[in-house]
N, C-alpha and C. Protein backbone atom coordinates (compact mmCIF):
# COMPACT_ATOMS: atom_id res chain seq x y z
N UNK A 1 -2.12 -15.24 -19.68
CA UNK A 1 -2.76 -15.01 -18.39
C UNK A 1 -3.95 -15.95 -18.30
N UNK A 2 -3.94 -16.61 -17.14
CA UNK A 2 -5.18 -17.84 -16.60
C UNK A 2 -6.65 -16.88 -17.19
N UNK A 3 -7.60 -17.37 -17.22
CA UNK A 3 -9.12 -16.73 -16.71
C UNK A 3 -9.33 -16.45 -15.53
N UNK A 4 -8.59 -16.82 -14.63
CA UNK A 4 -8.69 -16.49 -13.31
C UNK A 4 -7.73 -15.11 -12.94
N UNK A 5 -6.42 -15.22 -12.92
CA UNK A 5 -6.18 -14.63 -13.33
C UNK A 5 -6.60 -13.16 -13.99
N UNK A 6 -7.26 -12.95 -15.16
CA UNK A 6 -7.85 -12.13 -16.06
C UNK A 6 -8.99 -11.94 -15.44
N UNK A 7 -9.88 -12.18 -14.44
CA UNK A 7 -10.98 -12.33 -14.02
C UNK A 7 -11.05 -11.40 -12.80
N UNK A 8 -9.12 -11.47 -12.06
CA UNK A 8 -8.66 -10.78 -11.22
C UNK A 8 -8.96 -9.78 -11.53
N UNK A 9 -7.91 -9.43 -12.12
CA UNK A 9 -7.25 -7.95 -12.84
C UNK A 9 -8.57 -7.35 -13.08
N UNK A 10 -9.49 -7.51 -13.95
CA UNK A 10 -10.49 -7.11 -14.35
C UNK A 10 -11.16 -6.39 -13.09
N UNK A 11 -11.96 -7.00 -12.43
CA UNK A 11 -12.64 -6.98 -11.30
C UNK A 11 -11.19 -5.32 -10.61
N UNK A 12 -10.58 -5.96 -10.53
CA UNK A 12 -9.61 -4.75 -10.23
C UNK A 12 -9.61 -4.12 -10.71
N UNK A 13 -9.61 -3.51 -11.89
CA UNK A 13 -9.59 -2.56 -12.53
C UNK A 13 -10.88 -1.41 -12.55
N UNK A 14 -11.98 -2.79 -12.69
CA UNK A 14 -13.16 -1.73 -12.80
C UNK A 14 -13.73 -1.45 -11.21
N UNK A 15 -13.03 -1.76 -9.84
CA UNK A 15 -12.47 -0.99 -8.93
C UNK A 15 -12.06 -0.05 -8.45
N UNK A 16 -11.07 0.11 -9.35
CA UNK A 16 -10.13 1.01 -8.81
C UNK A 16 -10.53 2.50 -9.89
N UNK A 17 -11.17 1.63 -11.06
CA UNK A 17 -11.56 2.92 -11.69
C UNK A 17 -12.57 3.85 -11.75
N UNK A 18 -13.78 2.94 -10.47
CA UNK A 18 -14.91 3.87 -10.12
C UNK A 18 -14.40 4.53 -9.00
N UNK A 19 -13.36 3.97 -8.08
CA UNK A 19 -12.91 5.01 -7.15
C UNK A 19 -12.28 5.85 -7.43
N UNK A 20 -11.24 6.22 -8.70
CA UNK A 20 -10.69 7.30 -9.46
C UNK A 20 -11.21 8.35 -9.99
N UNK A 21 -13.04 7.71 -10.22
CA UNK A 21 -13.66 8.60 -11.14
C UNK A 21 -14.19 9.15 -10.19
N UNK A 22 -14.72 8.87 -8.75
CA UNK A 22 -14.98 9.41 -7.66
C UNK A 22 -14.36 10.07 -7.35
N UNK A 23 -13.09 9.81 -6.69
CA UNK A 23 -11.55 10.36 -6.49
C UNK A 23 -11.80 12.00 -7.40
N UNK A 24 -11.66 12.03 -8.84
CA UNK A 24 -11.78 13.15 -8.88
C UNK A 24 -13.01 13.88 -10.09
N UNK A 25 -14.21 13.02 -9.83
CA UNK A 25 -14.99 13.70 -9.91
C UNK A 25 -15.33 13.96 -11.41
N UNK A 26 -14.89 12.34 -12.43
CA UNK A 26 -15.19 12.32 -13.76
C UNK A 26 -16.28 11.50 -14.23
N UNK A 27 -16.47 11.60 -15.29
CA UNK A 27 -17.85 10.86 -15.78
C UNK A 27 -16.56 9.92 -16.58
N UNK A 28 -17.30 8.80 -17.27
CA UNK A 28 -16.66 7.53 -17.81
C UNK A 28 -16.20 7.87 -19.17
N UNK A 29 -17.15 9.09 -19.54
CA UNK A 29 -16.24 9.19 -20.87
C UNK A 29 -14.67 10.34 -20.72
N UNK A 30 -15.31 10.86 -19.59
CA UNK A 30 -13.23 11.58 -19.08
C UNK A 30 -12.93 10.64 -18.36
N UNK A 31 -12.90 9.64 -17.68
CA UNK A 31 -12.03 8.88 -17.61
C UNK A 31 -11.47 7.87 -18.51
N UNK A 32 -12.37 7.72 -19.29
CA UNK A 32 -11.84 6.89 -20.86
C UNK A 32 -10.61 7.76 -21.72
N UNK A 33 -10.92 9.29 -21.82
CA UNK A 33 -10.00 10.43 -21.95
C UNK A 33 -8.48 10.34 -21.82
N UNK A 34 -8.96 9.96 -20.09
CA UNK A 34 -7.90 10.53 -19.33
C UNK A 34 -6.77 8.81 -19.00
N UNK A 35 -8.02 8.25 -19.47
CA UNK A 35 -6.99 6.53 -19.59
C UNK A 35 -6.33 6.80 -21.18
N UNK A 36 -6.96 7.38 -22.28
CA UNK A 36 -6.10 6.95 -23.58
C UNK A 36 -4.85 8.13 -22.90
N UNK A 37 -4.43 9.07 -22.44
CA UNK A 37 -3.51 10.04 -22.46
C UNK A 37 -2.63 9.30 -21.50
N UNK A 38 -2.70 8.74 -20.15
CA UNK A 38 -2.00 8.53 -19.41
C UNK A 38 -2.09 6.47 -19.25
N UNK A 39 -3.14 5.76 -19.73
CA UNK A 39 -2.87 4.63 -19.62
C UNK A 39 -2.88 3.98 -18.29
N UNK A 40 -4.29 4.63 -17.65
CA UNK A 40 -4.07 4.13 -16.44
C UNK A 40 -4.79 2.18 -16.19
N UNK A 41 -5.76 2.04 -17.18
CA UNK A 41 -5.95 0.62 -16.86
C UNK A 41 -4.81 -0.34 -17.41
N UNK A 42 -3.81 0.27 -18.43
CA UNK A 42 -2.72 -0.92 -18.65
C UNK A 42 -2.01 -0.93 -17.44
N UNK A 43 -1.67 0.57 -16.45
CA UNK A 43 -1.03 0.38 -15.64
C UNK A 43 -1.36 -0.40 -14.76
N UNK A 44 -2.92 -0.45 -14.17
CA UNK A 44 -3.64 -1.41 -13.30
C UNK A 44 -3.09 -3.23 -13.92
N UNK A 45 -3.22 -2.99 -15.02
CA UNK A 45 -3.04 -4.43 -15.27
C UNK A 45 -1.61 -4.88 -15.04
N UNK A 46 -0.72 -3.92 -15.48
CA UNK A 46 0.75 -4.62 -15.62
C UNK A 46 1.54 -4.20 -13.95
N UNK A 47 0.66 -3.85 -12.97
CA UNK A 47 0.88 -3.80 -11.77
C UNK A 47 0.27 -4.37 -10.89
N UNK A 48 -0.94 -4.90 -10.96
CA UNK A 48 -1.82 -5.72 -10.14
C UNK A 48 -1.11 -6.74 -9.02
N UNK A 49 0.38 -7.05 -9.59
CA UNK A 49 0.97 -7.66 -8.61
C UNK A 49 0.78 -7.25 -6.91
N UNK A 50 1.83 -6.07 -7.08
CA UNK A 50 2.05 -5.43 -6.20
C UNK A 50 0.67 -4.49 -5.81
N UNK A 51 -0.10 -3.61 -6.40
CA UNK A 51 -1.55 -3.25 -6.52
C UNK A 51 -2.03 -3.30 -5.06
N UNK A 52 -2.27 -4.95 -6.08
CA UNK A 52 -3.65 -5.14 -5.25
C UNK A 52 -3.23 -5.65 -3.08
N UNK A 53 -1.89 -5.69 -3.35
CA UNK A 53 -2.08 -5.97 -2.01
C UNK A 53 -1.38 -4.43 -1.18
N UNK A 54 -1.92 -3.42 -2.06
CA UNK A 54 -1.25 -2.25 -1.01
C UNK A 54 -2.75 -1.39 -0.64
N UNK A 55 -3.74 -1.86 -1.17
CA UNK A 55 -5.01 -0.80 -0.78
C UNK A 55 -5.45 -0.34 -1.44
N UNK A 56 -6.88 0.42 -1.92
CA UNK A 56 -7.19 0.89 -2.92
C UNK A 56 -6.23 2.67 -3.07
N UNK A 57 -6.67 2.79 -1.50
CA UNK A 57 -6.02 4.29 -1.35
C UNK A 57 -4.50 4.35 -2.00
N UNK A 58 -3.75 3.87 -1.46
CA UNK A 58 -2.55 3.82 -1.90
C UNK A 58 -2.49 3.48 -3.22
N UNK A 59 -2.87 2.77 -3.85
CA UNK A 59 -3.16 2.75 -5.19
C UNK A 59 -3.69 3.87 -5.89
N UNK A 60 -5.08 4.87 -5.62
CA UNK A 60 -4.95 5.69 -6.14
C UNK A 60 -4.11 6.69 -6.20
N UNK A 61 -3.33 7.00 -4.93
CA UNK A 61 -2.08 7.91 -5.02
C UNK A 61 -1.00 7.50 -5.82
N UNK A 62 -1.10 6.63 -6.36
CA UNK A 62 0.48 6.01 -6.61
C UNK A 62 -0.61 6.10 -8.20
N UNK A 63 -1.26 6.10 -8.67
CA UNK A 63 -2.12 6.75 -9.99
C UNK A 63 -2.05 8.57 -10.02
N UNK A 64 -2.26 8.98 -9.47
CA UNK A 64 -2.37 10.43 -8.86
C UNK A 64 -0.64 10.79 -8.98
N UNK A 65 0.32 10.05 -8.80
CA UNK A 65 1.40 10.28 -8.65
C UNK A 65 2.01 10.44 -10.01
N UNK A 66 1.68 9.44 -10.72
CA UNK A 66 2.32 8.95 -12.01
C UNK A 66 1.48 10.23 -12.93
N UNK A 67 0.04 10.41 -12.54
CA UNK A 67 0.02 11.07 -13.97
C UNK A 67 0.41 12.49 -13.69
N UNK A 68 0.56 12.83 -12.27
CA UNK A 68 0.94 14.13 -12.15
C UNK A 68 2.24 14.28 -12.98
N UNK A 69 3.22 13.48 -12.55
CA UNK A 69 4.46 13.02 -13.41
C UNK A 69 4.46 13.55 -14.70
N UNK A 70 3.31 13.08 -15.74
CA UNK A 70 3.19 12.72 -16.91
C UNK A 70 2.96 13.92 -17.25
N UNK A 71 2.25 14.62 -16.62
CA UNK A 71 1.57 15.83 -17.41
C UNK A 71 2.56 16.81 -17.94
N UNK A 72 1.96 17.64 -19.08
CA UNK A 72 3.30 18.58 -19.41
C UNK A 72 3.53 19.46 -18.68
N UNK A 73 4.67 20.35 -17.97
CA UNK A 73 4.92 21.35 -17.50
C UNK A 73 4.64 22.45 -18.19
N UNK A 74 4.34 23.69 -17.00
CA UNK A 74 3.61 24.77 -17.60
C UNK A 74 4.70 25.83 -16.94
N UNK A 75 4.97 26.65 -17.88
CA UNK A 75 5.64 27.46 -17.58
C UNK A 75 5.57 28.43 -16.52
């Protein structure tokens, strides 16, 4: 990946991840948490393609989506 490139993503990431932590209301060390369990900045990175040109909003739902996904079911 360019520096430019990487310079992207980045900037994106730490974006999308103060609006997440806003979104729902975590401090940086639960969202650090809640990134090792569900992997949401690799996802930012290995999606940034498509990402970044759909909105932040839509982006966080489509985060919101996946980890709902992920989580374990409760009986």
């Amino acid at each position: 990946m360019g520096s430019r490139k990487f310079n992207d993503v980045a900037y994106f990431q730490v974006g999308i991840t103060r609006k997440y932590m806003r979104r729902h209301d975590l401090t940086p060390l639960q969202f650090v948490e809640r990134d090792k369990q569900y992997h949401i900045l690799h996802l930012l990175e290995v999606g940034y393609e498509p990402f970044h040109l759909t909105g932040d909003e839509g982006v966080l739902d489509e985060i919101d989506e996946i980890v709902t996904e992920q989580q374990p079911a409760h009986p």
